[in-house]
Protein backbone atom coordinates (compact mmCIF):
# COMPACT_ATOMS: atom_id res chain seq x y z
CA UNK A 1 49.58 51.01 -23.78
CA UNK A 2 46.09 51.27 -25.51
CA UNK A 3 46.96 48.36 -27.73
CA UNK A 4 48.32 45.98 -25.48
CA UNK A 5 45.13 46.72 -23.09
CA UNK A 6 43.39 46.37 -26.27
CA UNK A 7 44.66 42.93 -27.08
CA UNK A 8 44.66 41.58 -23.68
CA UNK A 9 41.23 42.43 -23.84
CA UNK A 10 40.30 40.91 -27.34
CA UNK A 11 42.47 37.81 -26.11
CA UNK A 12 40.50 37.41 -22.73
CA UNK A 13 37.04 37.85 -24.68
CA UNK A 14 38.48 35.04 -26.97
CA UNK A 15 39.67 32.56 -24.47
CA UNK A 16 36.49 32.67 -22.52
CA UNK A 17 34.15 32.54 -25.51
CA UNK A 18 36.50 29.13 -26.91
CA UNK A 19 35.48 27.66 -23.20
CA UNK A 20 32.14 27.96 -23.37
CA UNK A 21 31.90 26.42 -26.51
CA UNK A 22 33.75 23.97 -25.23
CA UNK A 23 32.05 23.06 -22.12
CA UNK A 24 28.74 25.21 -21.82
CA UNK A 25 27.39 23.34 -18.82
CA UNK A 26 30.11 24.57 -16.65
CA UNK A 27 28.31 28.09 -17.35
CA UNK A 28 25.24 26.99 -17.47
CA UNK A 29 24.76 28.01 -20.78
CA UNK A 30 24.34 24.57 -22.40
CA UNK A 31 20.58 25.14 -22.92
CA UNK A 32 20.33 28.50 -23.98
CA UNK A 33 19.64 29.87 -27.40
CA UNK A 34 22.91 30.04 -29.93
CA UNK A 35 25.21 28.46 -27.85
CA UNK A 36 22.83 24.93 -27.63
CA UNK A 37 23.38 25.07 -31.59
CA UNK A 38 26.79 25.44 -31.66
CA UNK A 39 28.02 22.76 -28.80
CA UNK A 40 25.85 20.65 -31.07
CA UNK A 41 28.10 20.32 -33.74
CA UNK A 42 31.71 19.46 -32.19
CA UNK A 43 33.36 17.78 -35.04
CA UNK A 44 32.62 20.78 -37.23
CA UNK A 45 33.73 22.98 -34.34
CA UNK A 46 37.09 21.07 -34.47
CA UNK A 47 37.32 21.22 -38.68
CA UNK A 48 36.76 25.47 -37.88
CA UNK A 49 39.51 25.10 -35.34
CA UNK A 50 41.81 23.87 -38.08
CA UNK A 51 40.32 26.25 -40.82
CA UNK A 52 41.11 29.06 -38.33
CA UNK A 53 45.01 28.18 -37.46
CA UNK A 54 45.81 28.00 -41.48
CA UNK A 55 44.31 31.21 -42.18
CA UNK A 56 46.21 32.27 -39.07
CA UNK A 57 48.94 30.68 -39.26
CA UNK A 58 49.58 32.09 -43.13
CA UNK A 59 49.04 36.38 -41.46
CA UNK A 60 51.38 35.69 -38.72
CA UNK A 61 54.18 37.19 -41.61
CA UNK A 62 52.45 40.63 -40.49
CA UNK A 63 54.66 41.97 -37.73
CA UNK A 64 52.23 43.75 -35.78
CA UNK A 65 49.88 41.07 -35.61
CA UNK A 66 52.41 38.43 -34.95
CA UNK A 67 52.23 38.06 -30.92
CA UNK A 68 48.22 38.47 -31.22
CA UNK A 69 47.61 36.12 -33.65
CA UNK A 70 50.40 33.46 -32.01
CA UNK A 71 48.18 34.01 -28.91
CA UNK A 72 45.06 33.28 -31.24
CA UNK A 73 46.30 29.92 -32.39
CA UNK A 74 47.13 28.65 -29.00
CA UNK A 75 44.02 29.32 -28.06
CA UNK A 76 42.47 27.54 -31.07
CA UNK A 77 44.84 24.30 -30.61
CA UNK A 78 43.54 24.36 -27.08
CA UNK A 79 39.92 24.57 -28.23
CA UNK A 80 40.42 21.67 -30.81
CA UNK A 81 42.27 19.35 -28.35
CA UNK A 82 39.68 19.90 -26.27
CA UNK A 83 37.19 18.99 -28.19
CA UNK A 84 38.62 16.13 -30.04
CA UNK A 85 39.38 14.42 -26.56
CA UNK A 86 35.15 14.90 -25.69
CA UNK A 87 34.39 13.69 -28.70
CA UNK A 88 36.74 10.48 -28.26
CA UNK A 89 35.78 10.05 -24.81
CA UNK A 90 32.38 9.70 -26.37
CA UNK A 91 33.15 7.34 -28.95
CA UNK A 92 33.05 6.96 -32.92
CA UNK A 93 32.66 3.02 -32.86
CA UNK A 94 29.03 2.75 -33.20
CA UNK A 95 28.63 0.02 -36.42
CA UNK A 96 27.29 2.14 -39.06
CA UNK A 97 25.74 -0.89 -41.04
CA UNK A 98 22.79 -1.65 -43.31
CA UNK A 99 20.03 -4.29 -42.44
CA UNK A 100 21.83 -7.35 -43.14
CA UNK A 101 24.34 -6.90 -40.39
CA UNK A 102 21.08 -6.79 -37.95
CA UNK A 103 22.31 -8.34 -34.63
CA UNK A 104 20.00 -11.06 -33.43
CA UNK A 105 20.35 -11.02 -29.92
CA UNK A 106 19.12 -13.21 -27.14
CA UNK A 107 15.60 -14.92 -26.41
CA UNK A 108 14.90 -12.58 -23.18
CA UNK A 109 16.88 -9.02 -24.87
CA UNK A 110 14.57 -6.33 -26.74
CA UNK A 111 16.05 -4.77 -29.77
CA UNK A 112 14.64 -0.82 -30.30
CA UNK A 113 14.68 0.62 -33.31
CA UNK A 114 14.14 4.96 -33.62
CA UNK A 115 13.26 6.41 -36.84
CA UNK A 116 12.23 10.36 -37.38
CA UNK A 117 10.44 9.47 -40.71
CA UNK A 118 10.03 13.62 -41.52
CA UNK A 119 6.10 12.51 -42.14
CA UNK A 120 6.15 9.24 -43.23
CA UNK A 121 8.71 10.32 -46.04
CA UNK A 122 10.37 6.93 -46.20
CA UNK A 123 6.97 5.25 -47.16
CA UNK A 124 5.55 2.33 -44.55
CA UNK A 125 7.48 -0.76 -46.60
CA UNK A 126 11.40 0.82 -46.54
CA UNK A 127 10.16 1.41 -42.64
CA UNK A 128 8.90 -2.11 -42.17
CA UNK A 129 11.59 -3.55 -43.94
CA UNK A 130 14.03 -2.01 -42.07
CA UNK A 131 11.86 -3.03 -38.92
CA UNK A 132 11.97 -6.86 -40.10
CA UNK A 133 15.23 -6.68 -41.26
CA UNK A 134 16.55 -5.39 -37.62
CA UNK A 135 14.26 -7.82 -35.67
CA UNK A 136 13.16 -4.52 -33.71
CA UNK A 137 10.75 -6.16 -31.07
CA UNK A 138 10.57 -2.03 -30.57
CA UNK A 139 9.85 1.02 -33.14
CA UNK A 140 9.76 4.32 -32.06
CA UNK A 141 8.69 6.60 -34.94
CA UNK A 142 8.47 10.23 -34.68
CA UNK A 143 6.42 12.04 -37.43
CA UNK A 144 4.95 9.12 -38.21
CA UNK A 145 1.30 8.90 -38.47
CA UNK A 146 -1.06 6.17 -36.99
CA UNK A 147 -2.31 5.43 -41.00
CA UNK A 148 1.61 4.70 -41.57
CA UNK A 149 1.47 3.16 -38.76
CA UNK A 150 -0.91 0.63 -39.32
CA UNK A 151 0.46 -0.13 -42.70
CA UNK A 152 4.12 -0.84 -41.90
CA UNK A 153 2.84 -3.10 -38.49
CA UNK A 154 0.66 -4.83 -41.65
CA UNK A 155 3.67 -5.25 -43.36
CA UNK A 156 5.63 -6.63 -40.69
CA UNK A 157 3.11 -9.03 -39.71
CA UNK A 158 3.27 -10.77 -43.81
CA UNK A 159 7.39 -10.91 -42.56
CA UNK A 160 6.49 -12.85 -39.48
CA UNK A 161 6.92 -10.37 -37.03
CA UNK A 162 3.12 -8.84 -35.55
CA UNK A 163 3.57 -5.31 -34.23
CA UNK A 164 0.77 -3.66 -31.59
CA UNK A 165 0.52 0.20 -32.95
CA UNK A 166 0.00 3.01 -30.00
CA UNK A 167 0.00 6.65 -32.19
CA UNK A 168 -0.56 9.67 -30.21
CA UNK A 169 -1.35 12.96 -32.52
CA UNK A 170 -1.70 16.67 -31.21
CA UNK A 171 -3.60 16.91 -34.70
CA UNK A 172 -3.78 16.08 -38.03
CA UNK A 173 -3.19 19.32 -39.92
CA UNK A 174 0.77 18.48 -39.52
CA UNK A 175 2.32 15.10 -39.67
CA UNK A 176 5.31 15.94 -36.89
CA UNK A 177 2.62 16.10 -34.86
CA UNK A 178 1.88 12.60 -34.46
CA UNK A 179 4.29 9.98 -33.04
CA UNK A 180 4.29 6.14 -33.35
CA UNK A 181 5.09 3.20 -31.26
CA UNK A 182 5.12 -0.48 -32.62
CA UNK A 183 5.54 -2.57 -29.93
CA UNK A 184 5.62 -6.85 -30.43
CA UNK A 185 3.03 -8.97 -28.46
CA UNK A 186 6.09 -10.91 -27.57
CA UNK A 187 6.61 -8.56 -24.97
CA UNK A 188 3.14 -8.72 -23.84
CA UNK A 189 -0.06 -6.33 -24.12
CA UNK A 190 0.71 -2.91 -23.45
CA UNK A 191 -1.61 0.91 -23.32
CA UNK A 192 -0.87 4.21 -23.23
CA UNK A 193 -0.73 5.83 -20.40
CA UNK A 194 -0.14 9.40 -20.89
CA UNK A 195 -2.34 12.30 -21.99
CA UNK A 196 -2.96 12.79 -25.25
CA UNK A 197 -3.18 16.71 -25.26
CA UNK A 198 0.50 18.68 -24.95
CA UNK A 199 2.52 19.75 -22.17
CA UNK A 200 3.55 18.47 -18.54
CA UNK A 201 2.23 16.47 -16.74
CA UNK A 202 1.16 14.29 -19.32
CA UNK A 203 3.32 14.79 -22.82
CA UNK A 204 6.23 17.33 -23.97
CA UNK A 205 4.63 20.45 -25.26
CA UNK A 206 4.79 20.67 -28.73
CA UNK A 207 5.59 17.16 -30.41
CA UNK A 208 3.90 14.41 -28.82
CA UNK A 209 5.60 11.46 -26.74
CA UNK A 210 3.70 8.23 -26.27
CA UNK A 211 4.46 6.47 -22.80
CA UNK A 212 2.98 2.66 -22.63
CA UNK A 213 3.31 0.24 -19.79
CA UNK A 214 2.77 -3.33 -19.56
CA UNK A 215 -0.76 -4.28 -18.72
CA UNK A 216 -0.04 -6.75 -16.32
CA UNK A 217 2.95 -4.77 -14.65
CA UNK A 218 5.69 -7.15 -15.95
CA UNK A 219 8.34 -5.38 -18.59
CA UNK A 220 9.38 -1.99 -19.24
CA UNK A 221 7.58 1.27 -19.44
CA UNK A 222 8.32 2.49 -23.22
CA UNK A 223 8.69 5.74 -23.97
CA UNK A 224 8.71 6.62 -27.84
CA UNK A 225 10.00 10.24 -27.79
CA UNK A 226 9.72 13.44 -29.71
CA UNK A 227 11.02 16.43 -27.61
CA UNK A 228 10.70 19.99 -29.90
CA UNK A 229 13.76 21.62 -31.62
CA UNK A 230 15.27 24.36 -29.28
CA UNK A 231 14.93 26.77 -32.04
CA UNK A 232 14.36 30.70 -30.97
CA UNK A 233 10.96 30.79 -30.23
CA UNK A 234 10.47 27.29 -28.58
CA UNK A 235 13.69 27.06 -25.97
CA UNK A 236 11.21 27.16 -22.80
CA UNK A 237 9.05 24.30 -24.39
CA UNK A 238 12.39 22.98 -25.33
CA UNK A 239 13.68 22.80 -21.93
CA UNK A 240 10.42 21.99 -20.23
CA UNK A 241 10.32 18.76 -22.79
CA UNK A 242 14.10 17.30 -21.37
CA UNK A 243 13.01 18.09 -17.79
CA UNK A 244 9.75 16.13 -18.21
CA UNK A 245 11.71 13.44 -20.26
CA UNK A 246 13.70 12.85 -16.82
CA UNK A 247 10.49 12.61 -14.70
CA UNK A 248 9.88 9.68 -17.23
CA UNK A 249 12.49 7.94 -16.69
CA UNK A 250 12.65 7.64 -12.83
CA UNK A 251 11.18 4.04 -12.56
CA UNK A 252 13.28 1.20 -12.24
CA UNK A 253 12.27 -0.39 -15.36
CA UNK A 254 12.38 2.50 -18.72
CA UNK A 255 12.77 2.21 -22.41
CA UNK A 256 13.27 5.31 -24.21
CA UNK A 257 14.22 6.14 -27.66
CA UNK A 258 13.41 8.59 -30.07
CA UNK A 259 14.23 11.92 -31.29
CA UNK A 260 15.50 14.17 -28.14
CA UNK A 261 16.63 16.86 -30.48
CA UNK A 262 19.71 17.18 -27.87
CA UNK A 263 22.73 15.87 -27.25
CA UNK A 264 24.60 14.77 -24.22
CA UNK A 265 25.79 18.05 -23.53
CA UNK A 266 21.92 19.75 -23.20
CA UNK A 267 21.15 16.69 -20.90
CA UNK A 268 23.59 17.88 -18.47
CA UNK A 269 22.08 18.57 -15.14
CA UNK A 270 18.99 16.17 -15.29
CA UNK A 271 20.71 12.94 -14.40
CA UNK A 272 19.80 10.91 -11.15
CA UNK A 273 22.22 9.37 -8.99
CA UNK A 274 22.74 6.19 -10.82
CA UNK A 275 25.82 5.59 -12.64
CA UNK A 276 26.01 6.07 -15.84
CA UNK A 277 22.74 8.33 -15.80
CA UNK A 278 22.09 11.22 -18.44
CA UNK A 279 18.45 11.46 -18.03
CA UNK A 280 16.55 10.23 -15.00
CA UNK A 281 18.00 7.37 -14.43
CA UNK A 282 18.56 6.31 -17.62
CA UNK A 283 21.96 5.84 -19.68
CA UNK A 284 22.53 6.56 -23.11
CA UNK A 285 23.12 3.59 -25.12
CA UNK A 286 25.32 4.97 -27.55
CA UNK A 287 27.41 6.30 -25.12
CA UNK A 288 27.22 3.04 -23.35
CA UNK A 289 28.71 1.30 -26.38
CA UNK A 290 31.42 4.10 -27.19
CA UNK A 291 28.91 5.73 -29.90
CA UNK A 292 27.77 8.99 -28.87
CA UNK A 293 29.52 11.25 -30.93
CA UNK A 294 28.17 9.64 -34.33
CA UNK A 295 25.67 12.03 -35.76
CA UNK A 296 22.28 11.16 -36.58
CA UNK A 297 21.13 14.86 -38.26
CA UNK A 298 21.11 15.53 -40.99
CA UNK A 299 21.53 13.20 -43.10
CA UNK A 300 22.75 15.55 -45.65
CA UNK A 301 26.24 15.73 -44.09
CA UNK A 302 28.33 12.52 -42.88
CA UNK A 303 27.20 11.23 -39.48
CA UNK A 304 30.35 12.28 -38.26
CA UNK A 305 30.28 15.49 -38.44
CA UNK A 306 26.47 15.44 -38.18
CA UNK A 307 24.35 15.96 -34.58
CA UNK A 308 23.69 13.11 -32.31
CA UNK A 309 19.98 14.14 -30.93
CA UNK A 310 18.65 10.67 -31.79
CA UNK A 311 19.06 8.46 -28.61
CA UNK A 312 18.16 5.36 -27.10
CA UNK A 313 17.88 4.97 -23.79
CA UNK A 314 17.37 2.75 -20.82
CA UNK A 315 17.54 1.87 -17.04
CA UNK A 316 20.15 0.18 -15.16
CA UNK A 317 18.57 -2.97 -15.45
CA UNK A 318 19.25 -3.14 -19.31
CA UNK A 319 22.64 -3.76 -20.49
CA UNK A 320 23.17 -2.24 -24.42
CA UNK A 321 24.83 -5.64 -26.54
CA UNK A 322 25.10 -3.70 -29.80
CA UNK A 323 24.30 -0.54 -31.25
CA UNK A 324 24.35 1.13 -35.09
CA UNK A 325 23.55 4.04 -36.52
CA UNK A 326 21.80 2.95 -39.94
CA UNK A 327 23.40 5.19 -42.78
CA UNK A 328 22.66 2.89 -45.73
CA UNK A 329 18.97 4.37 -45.54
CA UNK A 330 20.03 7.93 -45.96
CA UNK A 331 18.34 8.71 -49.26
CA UNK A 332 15.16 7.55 -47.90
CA UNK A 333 13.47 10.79 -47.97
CA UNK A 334 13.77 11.33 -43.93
CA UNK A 335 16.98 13.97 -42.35
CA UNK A 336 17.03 11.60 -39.59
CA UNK A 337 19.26 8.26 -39.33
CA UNK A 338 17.49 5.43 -37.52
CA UNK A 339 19.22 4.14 -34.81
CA UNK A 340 18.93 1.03 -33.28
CA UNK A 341 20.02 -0.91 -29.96
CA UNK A 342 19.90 -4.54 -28.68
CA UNK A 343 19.11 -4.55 -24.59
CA UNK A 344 19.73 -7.68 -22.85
CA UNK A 345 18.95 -8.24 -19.01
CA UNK A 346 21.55 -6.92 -16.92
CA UNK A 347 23.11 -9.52 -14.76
């Protein structure tokens, strides 16, 4: 009697466990320490899955383990299927492509490129090339310094393509600390209009976010984003940086991209009513395009089984005409992947 109480127990503890890892949000456990990690990392949670119903699979010859561990693996089969079918609802079709397959879009879209550079790592010319090779009319660059900054616009401008800079920098002792926005004059002038010291109402708390708006009132707000890793200590500032994030994004006209350090799953919960919305009332251009599951962190690991916490973003008004994740660029020096997105005028 003990033992089957005992494994009812263990299989209950088991089964709900495999379902919040599954779906988190339906507990409302999607931002909270541990579990944000692991709902991070689906692909890998599917390859454990597998792992898991060998290793099973080969101890089910023990006899009084059989029924317990035939329980374990339906569980686990459920778990992967699961999974797999989120993931493929998300998509795995984003181009992952080098420079030369840059798409080159029409005269009135806007094609945003987001690089975490890890301080500048890359160096300013394999960023501006990369820029110039895209024909990014936008370049959001998180741990990127306004020196850098300066330099790769430089650069771009001997290509033929003139970049304003807009840095914001909580300080100078660390280089995460300072975000970058190159932003063409095509588009017109534009300033920042945030705060340059941390926290609501006018940044995220740790890593800084630069917000610029047209001068004259015509074009999109762009947001270049840095949001904090929801590591132990920093999971409030974590949170409070996606809730402000949304705020941002409640205008009828937004550009965001950058590094969110979340994926669609932490989002949940902070969309408007518009369709489509994941934050504010922006969509998510990769999952726009069937992309979202491909990983931009690390780069260490292949980008799809990696995290996909680097996002571009927009309003209903933009409609996302192509999409890669950049994975030729992957022993730059930076963990990151750039991504970039070409926007075109919704009709």
């Amino acid at each position: 009697m003990f033992t089957r109480l005992f494994r009812a127990l263990f299989l209950i503890v088991a089964a709900v466990f495999l379902l919040v890892l599954t779906w988190p949000q339906a507990f409302g456990l999607h931002n909270t320490w541990v579990v944000a990690h692991l709902v991070s990392f689906r692909t890998i949670a599917v390859i454990g899955a597998i792992v898991g119903l060998v290793l099973f699979g080969l101890l089910r010859f023990i006899r009084p383990l059989r029924r317990t561990l035939g329980m374990v693996m339906v569980l686990l089969t459920l778990f992967a299927v699961a999974n797999v079918g989120i993931l493929a609802s998300r998509g795995f079709t984003a181009d992952s492509a080098d420079a030369s397959t840059a798409p080159s879009g029409s005269a009135d879209s806007v094609t945003v490129l987001s690089w975490n550079t890890l301080g500048d790592a890359p160096g300013a010319a394999v960023i501006a090339a990369e820029a110039v090779a895209q024909n990014a009319d936008v370049v959001t660059l998180p741990e990127t310094t306004e020196e850098t900054g300066i330099l790769i616009a430089e650069l771009m401008r001997d290509a033929g393509r003139p970049m304003w800079v807009h840095t914001l920098a909580f300080d100078l002792v660390s280089k995460a600390r300072s975000t970058t926005l190159l932003i063409s004059p095509d588009l017109g002038d534009y300033a920042v209009s945030n705060a340059a010291g941390s926290g609501p109402p006018g940044n995220t708390n740790v890593l800084p976010t630069v917000v610029a708006e047209p001068v004259d009132g015509s074009g999109p707000t762009i947001v270049a984003v840095h949001a904090v890793a929801p590591i132990q200590y920093e999971m409030s500032n974590w949170r409070s940086d996606l809730d402000w994030l949304a705020t941002q994004c409640q205008a009828d006209n937004v550009i965001m991209a950058g590094d969110f350090n979340s994926t669609l799953d932490h989002m949940a919960g902070r969309a408007s009513g518009e369709p489509d919305a994941v934050l504010g009332n922006c969509a998510d251009a990769a999952l726009s395009s069937g992309a979202a599951a491909v990983g931009t962190w690390p780069t260490s690991i292949p980008a799809l089984l990696g995290s996909p916490i680097d996002h571009v973003m927009a309003t209903p008004n933009w409609h996302v005409s192509a999409l890669q994740v950049i994975e030729s660029l992957d022993g730059a020096g930076s963990d990151h992947r750039s991504i970039v997105a070409t926007l075109t005028p919704a009709t």
